[in-house]
N, C-alpha and C. Protein backbone atom coordinates (compact mmCIF):
# COMPACT_ATOMS: atom_id res chain seq x y z
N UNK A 1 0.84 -1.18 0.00
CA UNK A 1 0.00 0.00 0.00
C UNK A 1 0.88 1.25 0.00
N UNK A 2 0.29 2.10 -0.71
CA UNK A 2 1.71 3.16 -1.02
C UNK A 2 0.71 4.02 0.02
N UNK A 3 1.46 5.62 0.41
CA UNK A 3 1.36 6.40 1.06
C UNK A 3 0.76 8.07 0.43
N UNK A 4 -0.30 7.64 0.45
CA UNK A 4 -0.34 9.26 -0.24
C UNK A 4 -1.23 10.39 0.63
N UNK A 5 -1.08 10.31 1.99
CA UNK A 5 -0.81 11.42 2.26
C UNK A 5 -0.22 12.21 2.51
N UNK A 6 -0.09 13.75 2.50
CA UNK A 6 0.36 15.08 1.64
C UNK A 6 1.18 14.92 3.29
N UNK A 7 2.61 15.37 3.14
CA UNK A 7 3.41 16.00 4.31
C UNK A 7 2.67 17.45 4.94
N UNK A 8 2.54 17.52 6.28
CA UNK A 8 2.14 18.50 7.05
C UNK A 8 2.59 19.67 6.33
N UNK A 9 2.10 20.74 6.60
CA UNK A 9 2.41 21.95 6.27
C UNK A 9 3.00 22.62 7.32
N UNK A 10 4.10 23.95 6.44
CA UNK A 10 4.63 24.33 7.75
C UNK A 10 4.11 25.44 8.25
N UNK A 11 4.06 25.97 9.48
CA UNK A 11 3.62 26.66 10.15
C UNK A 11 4.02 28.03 10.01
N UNK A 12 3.31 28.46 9.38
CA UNK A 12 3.78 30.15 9.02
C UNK A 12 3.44 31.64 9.90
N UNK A 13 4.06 32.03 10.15
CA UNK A 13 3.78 33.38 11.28
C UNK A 13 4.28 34.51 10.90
N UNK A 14 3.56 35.68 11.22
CA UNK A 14 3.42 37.08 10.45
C UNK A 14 4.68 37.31 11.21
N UNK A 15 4.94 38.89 11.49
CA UNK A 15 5.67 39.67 12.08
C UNK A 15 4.99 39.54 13.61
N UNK A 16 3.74 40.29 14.05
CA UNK A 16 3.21 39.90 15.03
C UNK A 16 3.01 38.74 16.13
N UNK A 17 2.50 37.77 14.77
CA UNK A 17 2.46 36.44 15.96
C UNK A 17 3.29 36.38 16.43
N UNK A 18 4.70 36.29 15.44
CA UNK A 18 6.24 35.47 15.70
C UNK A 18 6.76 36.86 17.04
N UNK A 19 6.12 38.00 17.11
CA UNK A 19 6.30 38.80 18.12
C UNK A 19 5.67 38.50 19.39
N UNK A 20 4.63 37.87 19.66
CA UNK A 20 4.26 37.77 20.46
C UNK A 20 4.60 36.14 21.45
N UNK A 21 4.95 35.35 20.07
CA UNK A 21 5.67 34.53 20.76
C UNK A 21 6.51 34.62 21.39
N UNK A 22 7.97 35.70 21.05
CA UNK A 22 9.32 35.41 21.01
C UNK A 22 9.01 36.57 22.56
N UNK A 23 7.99 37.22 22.67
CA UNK A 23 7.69 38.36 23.51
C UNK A 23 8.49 39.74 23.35
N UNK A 24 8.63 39.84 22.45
CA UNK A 24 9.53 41.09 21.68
C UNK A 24 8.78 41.92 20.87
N UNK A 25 8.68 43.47 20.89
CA UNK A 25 7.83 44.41 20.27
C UNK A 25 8.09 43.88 18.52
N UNK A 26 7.15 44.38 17.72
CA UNK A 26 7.04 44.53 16.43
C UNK A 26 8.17 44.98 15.94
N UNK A 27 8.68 45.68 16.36
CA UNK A 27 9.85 46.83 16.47
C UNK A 27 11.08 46.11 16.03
N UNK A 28 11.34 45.22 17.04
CA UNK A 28 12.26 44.08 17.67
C UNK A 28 12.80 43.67 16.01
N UNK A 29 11.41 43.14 15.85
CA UNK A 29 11.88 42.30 15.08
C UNK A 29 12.17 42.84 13.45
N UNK A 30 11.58 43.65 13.54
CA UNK A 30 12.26 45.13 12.27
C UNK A 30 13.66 45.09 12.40
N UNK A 31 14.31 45.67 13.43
CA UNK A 31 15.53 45.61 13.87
C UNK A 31 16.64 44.57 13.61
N UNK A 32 16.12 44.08 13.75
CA UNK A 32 16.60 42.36 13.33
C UNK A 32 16.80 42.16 11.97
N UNK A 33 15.80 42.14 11.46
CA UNK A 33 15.65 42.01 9.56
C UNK A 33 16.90 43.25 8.72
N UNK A 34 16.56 44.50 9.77
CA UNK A 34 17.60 45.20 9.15
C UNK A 34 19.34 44.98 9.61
N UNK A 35 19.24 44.57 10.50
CA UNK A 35 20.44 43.87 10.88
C UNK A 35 21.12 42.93 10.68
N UNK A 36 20.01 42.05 10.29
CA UNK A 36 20.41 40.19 10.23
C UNK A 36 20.74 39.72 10.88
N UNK A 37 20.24 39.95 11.96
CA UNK A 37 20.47 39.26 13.42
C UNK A 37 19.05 38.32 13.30
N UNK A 38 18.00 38.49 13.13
CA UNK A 38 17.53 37.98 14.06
C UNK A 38 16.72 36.38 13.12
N UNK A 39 15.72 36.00 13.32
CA UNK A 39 15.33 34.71 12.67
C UNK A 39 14.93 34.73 11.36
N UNK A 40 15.02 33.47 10.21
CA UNK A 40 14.97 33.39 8.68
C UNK A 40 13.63 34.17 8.48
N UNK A 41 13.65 35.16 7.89
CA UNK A 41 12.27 35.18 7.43
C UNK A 41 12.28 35.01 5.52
N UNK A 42 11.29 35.50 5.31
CA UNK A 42 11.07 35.05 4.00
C UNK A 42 9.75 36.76 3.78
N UNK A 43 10.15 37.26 2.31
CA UNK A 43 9.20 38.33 1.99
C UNK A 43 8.74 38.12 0.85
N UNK A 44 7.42 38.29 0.61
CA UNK A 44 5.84 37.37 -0.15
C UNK A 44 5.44 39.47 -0.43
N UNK A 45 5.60 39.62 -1.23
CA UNK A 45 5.62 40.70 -2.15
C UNK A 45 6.14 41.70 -0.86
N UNK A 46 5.05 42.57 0.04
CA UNK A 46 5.83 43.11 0.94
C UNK A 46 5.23 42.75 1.63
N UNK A 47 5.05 41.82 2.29
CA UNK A 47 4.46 41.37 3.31
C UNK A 47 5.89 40.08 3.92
N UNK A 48 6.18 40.22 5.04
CA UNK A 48 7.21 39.44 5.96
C UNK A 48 6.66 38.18 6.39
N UNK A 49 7.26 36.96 6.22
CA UNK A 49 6.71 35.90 7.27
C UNK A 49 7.78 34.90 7.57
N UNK A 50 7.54 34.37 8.74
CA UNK A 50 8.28 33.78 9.50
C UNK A 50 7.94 31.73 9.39
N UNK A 51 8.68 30.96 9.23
CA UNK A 51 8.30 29.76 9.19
C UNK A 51 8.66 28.96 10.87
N UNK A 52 7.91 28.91 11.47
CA UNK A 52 8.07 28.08 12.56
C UNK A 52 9.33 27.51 12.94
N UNK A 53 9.45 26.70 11.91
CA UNK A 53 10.80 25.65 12.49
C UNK A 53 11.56 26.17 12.37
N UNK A 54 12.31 27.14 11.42
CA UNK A 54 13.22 27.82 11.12
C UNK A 54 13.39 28.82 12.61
N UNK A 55 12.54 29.59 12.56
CA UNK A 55 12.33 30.19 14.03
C UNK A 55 13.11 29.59 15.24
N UNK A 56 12.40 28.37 15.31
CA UNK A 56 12.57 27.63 16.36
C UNK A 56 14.44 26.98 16.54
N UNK A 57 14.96 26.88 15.71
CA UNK A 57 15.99 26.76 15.38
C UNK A 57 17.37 27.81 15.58
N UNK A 58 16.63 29.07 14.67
CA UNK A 58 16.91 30.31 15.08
C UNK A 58 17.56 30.19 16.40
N UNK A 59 16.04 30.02 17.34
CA UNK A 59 16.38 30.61 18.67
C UNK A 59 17.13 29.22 19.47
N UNK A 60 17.19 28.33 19.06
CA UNK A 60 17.86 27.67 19.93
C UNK A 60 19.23 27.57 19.77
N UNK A 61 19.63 28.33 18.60
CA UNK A 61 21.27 28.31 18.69
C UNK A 61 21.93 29.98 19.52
N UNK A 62 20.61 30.61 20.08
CA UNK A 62 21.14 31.64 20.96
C UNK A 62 21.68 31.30 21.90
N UNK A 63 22.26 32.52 22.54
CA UNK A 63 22.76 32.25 23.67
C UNK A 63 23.09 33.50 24.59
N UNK A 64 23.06 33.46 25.29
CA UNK A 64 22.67 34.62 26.40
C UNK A 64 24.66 34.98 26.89
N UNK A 65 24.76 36.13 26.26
CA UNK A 65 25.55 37.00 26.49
C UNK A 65 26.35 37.96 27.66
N UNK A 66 25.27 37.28 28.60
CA UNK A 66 25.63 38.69 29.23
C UNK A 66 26.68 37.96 30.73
């Protein structure tokens, strides 16, 4: 029996959500994009979005500085 259902989709998040997750202003994450600091995003004419796992990845190779 072969397998044909479709692989999950990935989880996509605006500027906002992925702000409210990470708990960082809108701002934040502007800052970031212009910097290249902060997580992969991806831009869909002008509109910004963020893919979950990538995110998630992102942040787990941080590390607290101080």
């Amino acid at each position: 029996m072969v397998d044909t259902a479709a692989p999950p989709l990935p989880v996509i998040l605006t500027q906002d959500e992925l702000a409210r997750l990470l708990k960082v202003p809108p701002r934040t994450l502007e800052d970031w994009r212009l910097t290249r600091t902060g997580p992969p995003y991806r831009k869909i004419g002008r509109h910004v979005r963020y893919e979950l796992i990538e995110v998630m990845e992102w942040f787990r190779r941080q590390r607290d500085h101080a």
